[in-house]
PDB file of N, CA and C in Angstrom:
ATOM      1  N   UNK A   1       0.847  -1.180   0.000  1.00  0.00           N
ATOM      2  CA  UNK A   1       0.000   0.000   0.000  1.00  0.00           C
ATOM      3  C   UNK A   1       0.887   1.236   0.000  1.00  0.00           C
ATOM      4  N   UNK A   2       0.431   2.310  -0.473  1.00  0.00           N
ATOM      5  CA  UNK A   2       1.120   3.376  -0.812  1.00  0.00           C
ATOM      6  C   UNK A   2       0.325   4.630  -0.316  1.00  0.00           C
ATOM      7  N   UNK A   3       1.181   5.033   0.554  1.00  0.00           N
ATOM      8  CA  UNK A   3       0.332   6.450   1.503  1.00  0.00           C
ATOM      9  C   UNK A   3       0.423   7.670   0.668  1.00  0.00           C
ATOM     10  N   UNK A   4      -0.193   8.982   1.350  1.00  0.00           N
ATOM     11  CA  UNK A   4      -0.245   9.927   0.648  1.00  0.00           C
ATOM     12  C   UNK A   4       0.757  10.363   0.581  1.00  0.00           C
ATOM     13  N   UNK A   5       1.460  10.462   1.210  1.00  0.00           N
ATOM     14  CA  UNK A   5       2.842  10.632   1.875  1.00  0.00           C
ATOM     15  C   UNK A   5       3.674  10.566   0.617  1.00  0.00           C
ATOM     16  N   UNK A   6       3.705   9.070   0.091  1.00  0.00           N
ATOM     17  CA  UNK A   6       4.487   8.692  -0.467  1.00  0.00           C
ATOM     18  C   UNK A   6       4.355   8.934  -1.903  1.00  0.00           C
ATOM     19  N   UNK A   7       3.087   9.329  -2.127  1.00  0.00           N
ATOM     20  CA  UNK A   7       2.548  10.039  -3.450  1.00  0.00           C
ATOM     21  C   UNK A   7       3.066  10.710  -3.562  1.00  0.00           C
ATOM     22  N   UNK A   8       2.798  11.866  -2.756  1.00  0.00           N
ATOM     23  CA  UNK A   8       3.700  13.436  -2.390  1.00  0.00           C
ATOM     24  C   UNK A   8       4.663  13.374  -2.743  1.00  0.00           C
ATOM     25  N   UNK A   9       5.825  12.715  -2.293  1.00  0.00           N
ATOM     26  CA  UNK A   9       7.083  12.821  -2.855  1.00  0.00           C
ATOM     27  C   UNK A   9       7.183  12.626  -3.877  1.00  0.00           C
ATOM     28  N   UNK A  10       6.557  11.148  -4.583  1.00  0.00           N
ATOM     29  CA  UNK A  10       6.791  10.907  -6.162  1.00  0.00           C
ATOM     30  C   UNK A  10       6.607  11.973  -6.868  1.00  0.00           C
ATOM     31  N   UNK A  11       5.553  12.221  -6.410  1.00  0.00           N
ATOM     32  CA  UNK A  11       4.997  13.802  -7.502  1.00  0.00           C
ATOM     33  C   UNK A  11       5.942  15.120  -7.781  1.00  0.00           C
ATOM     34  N   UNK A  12       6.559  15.307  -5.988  1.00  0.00           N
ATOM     35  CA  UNK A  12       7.073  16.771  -5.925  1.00  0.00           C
ATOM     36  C   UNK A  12       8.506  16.434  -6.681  1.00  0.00           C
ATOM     37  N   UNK A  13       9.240  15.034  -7.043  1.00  0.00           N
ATOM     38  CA  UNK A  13      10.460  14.589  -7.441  1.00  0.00           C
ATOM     39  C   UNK A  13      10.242  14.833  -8.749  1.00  0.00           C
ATOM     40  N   UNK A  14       9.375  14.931  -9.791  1.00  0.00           N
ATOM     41  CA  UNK A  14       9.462  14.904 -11.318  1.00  0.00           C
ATOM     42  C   UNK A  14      10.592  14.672 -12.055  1.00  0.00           C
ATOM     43  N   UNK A  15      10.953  13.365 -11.321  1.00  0.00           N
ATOM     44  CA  UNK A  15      12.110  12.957 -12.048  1.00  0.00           C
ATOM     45  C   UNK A  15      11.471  11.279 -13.325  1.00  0.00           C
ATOM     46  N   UNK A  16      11.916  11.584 -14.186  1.00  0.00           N
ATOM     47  CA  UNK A  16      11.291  10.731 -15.519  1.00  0.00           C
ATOM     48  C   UNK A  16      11.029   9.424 -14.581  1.00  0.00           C
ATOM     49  N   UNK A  17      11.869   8.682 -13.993  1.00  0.00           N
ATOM     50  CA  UNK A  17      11.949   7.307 -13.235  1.00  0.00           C
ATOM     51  C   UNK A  17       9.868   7.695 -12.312  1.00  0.00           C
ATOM     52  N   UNK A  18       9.746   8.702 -11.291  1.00  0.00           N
ATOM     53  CA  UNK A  18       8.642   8.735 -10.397  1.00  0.00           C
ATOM     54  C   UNK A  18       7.717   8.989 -11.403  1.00  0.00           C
ATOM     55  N   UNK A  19       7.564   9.645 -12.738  1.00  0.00           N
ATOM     56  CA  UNK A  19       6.295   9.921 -13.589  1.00  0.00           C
ATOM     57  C   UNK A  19       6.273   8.537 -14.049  1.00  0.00           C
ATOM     58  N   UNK A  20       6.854   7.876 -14.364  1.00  0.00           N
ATOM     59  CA  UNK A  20       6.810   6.370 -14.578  1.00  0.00           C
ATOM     60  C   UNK A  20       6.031   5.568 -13.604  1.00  0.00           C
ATOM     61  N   UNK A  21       6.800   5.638 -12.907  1.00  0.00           N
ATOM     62  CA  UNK A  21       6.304   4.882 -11.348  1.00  0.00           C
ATOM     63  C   UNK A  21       4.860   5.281 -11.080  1.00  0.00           C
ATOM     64  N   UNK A  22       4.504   6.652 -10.869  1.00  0.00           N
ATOM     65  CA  UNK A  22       3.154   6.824 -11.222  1.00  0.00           C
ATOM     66  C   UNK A  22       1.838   6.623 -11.720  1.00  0.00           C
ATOM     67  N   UNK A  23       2.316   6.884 -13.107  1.00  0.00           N
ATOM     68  CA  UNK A  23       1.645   6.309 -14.220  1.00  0.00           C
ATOM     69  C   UNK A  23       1.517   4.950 -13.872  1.00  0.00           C
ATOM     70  N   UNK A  24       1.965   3.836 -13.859  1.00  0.00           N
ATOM     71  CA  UNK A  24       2.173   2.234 -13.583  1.00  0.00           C
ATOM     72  C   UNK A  24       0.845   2.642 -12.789  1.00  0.00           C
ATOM     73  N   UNK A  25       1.406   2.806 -11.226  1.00  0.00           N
ATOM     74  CA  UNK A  25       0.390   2.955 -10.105  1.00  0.00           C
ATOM     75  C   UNK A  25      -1.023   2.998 -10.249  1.00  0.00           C
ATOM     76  N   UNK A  26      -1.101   3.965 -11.314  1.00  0.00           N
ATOM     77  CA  UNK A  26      -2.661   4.672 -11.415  1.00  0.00           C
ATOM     78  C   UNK A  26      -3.137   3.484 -12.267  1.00  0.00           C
ATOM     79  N   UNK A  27      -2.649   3.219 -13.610  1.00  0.00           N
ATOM     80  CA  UNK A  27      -2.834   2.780 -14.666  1.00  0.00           C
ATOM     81  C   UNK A  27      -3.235   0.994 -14.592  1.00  0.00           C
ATOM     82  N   UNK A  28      -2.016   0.392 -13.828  1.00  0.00           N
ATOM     83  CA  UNK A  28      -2.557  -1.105 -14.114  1.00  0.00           C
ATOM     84  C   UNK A  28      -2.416  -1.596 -12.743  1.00  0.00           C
ATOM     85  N   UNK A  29      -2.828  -0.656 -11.134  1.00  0.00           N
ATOM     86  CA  UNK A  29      -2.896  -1.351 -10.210  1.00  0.00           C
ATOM     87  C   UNK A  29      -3.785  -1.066  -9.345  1.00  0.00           C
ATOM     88  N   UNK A  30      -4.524   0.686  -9.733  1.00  0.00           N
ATOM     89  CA  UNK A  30      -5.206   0.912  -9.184  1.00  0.00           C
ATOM     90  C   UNK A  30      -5.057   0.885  -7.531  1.00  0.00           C
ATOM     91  N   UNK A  31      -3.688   1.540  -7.270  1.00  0.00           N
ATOM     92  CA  UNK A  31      -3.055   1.691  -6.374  1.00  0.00           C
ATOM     93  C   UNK A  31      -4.227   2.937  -5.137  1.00  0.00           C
ATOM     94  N   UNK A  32      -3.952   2.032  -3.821  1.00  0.00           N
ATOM     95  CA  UNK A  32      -4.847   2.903  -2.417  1.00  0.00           C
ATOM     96  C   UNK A  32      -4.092   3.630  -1.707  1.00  0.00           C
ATOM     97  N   UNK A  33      -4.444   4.513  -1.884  1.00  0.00           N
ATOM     98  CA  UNK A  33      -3.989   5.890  -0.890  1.00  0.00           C
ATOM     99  C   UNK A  33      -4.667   5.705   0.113  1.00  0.00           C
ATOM    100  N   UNK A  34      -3.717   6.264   1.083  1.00  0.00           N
ATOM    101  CA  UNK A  34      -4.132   5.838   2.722  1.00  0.00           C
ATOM    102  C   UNK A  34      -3.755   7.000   2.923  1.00  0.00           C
ATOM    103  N   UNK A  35      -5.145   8.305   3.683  1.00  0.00           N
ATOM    104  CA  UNK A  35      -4.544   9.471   3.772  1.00  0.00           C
ATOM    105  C   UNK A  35      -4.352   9.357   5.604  1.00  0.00           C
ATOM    106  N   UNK A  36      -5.023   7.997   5.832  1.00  0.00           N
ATOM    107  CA  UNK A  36      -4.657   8.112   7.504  1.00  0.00           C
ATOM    108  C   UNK A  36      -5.129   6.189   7.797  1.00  0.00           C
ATOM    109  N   UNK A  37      -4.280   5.739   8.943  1.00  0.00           N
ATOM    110  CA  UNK A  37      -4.358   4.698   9.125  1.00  0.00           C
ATOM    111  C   UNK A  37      -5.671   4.147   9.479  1.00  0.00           C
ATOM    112  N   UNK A  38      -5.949   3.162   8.790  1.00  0.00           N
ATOM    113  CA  UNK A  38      -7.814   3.082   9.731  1.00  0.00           C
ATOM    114  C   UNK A  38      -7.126   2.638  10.810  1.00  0.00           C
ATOM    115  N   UNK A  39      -6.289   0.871  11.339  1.00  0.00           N
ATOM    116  CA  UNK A  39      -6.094   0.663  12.170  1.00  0.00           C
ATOM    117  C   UNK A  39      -5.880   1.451  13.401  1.00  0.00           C
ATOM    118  N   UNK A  40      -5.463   2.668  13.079  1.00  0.00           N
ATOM    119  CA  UNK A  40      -4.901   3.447  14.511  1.00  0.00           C
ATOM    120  C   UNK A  40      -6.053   4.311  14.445  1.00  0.00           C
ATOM    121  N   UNK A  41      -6.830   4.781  13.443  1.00  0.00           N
ATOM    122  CA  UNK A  41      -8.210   5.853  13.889  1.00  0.00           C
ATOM    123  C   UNK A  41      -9.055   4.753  14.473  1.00  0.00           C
ATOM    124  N   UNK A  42      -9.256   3.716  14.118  1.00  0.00           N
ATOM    125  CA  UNK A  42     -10.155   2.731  14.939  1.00  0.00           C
ATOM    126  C   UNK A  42      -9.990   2.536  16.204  1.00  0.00           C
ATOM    127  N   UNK A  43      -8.379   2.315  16.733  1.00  0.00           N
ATOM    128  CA  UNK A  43      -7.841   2.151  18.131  1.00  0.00           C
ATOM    129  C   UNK A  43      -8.190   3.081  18.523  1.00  0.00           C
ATOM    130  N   UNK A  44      -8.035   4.339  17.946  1.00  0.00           N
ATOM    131  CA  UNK A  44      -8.071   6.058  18.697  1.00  0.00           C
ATOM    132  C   UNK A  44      -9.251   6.254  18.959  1.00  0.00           C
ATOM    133  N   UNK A  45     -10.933   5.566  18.343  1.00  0.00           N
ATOM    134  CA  UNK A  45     -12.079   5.753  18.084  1.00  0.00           C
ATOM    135  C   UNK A  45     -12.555   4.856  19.453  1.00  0.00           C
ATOM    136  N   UNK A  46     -12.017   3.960  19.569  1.00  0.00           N
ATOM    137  CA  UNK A  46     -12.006   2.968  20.589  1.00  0.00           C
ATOM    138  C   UNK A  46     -11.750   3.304  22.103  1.00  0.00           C
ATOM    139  N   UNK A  47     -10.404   3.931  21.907  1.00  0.00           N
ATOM    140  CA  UNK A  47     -10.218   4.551  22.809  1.00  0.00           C
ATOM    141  C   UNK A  47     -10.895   5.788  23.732  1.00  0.00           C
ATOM    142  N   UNK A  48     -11.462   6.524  22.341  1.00  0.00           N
ATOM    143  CA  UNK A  48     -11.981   7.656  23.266  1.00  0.00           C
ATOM    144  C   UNK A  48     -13.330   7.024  23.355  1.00  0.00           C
ATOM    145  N   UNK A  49     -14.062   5.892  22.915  1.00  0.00           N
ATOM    146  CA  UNK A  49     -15.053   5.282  23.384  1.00  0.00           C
ATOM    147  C   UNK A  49     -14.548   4.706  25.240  1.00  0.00           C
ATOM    148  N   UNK A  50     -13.604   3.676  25.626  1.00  0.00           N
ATOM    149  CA  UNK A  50     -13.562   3.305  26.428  1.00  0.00           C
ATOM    150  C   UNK A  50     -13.870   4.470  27.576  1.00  0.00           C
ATOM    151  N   UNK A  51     -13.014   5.785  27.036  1.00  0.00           N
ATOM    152  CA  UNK A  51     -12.741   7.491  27.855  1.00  0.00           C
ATOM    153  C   UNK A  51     -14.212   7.643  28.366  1.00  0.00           C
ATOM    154  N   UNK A  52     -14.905   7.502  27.426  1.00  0.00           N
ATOM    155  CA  UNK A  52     -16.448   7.864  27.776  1.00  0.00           C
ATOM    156  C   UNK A  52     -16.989   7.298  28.816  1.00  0.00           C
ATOM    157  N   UNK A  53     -16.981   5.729  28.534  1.00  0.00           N
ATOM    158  CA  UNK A  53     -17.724   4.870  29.349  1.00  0.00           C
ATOM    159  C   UNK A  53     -16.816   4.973  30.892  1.00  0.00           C
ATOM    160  N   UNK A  54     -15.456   5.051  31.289  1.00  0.00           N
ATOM    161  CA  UNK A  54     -14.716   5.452  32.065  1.00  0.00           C
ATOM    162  C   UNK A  54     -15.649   6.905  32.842  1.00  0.00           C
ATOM    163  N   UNK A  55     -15.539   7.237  32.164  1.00  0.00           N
ATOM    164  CA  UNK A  55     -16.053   8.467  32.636  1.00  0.00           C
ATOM    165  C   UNK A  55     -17.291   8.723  33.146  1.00  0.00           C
ATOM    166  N   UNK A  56     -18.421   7.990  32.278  1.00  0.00           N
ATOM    167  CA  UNK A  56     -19.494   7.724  32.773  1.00  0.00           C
ATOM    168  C   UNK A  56     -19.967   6.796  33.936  1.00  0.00           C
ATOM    169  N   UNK A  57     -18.714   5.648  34.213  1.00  0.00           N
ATOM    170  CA  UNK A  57     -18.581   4.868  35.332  1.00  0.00           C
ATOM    171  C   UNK A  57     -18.942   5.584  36.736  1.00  0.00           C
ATOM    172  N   UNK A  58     -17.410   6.575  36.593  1.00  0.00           N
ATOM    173  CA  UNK A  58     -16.699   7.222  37.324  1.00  0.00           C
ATOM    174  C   UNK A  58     -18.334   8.424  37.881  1.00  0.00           C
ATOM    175  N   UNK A  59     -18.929   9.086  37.060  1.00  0.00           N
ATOM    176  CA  UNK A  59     -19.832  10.198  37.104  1.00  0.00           C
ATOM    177  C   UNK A  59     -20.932   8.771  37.973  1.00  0.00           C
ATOM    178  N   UNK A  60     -21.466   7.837  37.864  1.00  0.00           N
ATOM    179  CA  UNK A  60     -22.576   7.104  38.309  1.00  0.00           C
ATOM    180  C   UNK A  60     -22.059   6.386  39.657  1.00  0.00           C
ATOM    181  N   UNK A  61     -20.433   6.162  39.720  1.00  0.00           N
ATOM    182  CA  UNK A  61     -20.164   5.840  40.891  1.00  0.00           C
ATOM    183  C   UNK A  61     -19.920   7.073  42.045  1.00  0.00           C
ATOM    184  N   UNK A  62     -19.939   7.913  41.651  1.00  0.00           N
ATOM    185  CA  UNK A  62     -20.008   9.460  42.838  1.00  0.00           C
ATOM    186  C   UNK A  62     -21.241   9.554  42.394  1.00  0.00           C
ATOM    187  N   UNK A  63     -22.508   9.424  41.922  1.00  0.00           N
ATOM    188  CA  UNK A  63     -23.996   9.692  41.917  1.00  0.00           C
ATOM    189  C   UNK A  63     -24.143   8.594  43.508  1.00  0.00           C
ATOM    190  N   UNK A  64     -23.909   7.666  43.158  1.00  0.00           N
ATOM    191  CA  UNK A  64     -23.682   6.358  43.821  1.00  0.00           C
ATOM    192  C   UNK A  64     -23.437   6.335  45.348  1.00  0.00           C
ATOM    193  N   UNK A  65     -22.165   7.433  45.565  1.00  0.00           N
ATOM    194  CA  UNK A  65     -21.819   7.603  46.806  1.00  0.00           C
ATOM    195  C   UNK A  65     -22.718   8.661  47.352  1.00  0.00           C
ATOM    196  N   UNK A  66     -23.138   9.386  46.650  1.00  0.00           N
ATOM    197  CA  UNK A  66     -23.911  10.370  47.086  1.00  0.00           C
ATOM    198  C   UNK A  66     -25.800   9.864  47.757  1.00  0.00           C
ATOM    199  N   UNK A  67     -26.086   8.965  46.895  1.00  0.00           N
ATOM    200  CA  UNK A  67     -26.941   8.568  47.275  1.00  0.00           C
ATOM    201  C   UNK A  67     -26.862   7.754  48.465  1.00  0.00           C
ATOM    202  N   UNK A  68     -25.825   6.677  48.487  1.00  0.00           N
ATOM    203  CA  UNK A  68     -25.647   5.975  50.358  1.00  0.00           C
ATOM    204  C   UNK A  68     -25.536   6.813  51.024  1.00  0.00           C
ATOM    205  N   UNK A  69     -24.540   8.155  50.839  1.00  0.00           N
ATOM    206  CA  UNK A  69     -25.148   9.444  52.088  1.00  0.00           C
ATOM    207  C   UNK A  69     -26.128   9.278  52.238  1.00  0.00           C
ATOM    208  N   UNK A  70     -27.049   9.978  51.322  1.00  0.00           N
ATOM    209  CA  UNK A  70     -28.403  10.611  51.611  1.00  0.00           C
ATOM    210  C   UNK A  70     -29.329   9.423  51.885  1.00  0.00           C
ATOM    211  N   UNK A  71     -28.923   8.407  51.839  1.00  0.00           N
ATOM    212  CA  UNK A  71     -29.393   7.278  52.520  1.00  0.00           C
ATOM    213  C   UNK A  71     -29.288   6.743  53.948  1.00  0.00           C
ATOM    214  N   UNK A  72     -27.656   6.776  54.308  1.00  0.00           N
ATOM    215  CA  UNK A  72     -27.436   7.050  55.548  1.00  0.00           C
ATOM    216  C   UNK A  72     -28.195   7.748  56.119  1.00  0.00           C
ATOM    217  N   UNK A  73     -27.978   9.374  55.894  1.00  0.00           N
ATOM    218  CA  UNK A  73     -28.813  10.331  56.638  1.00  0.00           C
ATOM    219  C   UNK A  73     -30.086  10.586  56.928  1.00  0.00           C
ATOM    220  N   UNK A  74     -30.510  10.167  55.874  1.00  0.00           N
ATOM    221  CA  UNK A  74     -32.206   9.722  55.928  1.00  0.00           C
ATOM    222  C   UNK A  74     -32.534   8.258  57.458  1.00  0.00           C
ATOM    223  N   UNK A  75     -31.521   7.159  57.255  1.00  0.00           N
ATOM    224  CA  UNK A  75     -31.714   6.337  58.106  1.00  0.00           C
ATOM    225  C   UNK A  75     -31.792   6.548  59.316  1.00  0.00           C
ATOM    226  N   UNK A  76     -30.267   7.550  59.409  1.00  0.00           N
ATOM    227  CA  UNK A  76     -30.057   8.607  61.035  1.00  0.00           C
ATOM    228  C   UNK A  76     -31.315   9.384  61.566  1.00  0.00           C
ATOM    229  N   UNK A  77     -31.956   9.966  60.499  1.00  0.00           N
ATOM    230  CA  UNK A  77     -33.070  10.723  60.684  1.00  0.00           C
ATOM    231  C   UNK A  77     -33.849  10.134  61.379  1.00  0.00           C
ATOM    232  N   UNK A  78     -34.182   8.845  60.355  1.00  0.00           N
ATOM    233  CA  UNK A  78     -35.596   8.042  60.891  1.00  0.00           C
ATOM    234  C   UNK A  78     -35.162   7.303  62.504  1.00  0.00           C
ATOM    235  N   UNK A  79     -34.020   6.778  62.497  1.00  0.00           N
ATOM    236  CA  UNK A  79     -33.582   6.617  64.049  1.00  0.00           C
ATOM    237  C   UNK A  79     -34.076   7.434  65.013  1.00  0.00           C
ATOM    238  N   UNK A  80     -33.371   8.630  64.894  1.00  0.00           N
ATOM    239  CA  UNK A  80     -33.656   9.460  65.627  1.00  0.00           C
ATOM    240  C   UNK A  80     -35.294  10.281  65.888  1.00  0.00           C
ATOM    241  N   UNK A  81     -36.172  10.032  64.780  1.00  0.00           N
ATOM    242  CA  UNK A  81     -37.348  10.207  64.715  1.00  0.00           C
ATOM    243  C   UNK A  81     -38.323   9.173  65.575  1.00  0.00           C
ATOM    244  N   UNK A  82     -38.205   7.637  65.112  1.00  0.00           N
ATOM    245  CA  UNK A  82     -38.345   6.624  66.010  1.00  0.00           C
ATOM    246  C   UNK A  82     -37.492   6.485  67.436  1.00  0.00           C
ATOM    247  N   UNK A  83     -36.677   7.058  67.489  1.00  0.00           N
ATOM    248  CA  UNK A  83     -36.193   7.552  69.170  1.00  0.00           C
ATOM    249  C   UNK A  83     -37.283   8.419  69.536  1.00  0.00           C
ATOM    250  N   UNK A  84     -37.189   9.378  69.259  1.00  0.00           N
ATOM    251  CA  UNK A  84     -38.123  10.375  69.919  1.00  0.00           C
ATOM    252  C   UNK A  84     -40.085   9.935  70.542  1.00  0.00           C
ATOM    253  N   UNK A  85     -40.024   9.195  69.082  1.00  0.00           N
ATOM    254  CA  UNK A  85     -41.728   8.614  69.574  1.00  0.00           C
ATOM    255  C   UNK A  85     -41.579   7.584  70.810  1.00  0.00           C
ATOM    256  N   UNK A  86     -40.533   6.852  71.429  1.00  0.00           N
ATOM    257  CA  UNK A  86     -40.349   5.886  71.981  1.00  0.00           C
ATOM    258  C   UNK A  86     -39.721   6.633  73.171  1.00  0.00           C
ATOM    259  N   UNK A  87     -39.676   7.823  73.295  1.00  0.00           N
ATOM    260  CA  UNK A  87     -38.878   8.318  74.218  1.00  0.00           C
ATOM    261  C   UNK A  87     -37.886   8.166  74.673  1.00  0.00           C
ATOM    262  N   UNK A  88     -36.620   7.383  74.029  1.00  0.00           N
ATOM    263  CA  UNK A  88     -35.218   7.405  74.076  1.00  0.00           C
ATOM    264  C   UNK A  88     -34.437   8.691  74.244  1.00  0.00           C
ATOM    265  N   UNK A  89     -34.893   9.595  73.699  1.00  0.00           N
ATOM    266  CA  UNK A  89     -33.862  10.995  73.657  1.00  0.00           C
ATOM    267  C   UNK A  89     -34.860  11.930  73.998  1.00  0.00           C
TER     268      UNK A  89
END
């Protein structure tokens, strides 16, 4: 496979040998330009997928902690509410 990269140079060289080489390319191979790797935009696509879900973990596990507070405190409450009717405190 032949990157853009490597086009580029053939082209900017206009030396008889790269217009050759060219020509061939286009002509009887129907040669693929790769202006960027899929493999590594896929990893990179992947990656900032995992970033997300990380992140979204992270955001539902502090929702998470926040709620056993307010769970706790609610419990303390009701303790102390059921103390009071029972005359403990």
């Amino acid at each position: 496979m032949i990157t853009e990269q490597d086009l580029a140079l053939l082209e900017r060289l206009h030396t008889p040998l790269s217009k050759i080489f060219l020509e061939h390319l286009r002509e009887d191979h129907g040669y693929l330009i790769l202006e960027k790797n899929p493999l590594v935009d896929r990893c990179n696509q992947q990656a900032q997928e995992i970033q997300e879900l990380k992140d979204e973990v992270n955001e539902l596990t502090s929702e998470l902690t926040l709620l056993r507070d307010d769970y706790e405190i609610l419990r303390k409450i009701n303790d102390l509410h059921c103390g009071l009717l029972k005359g403990k405190y």
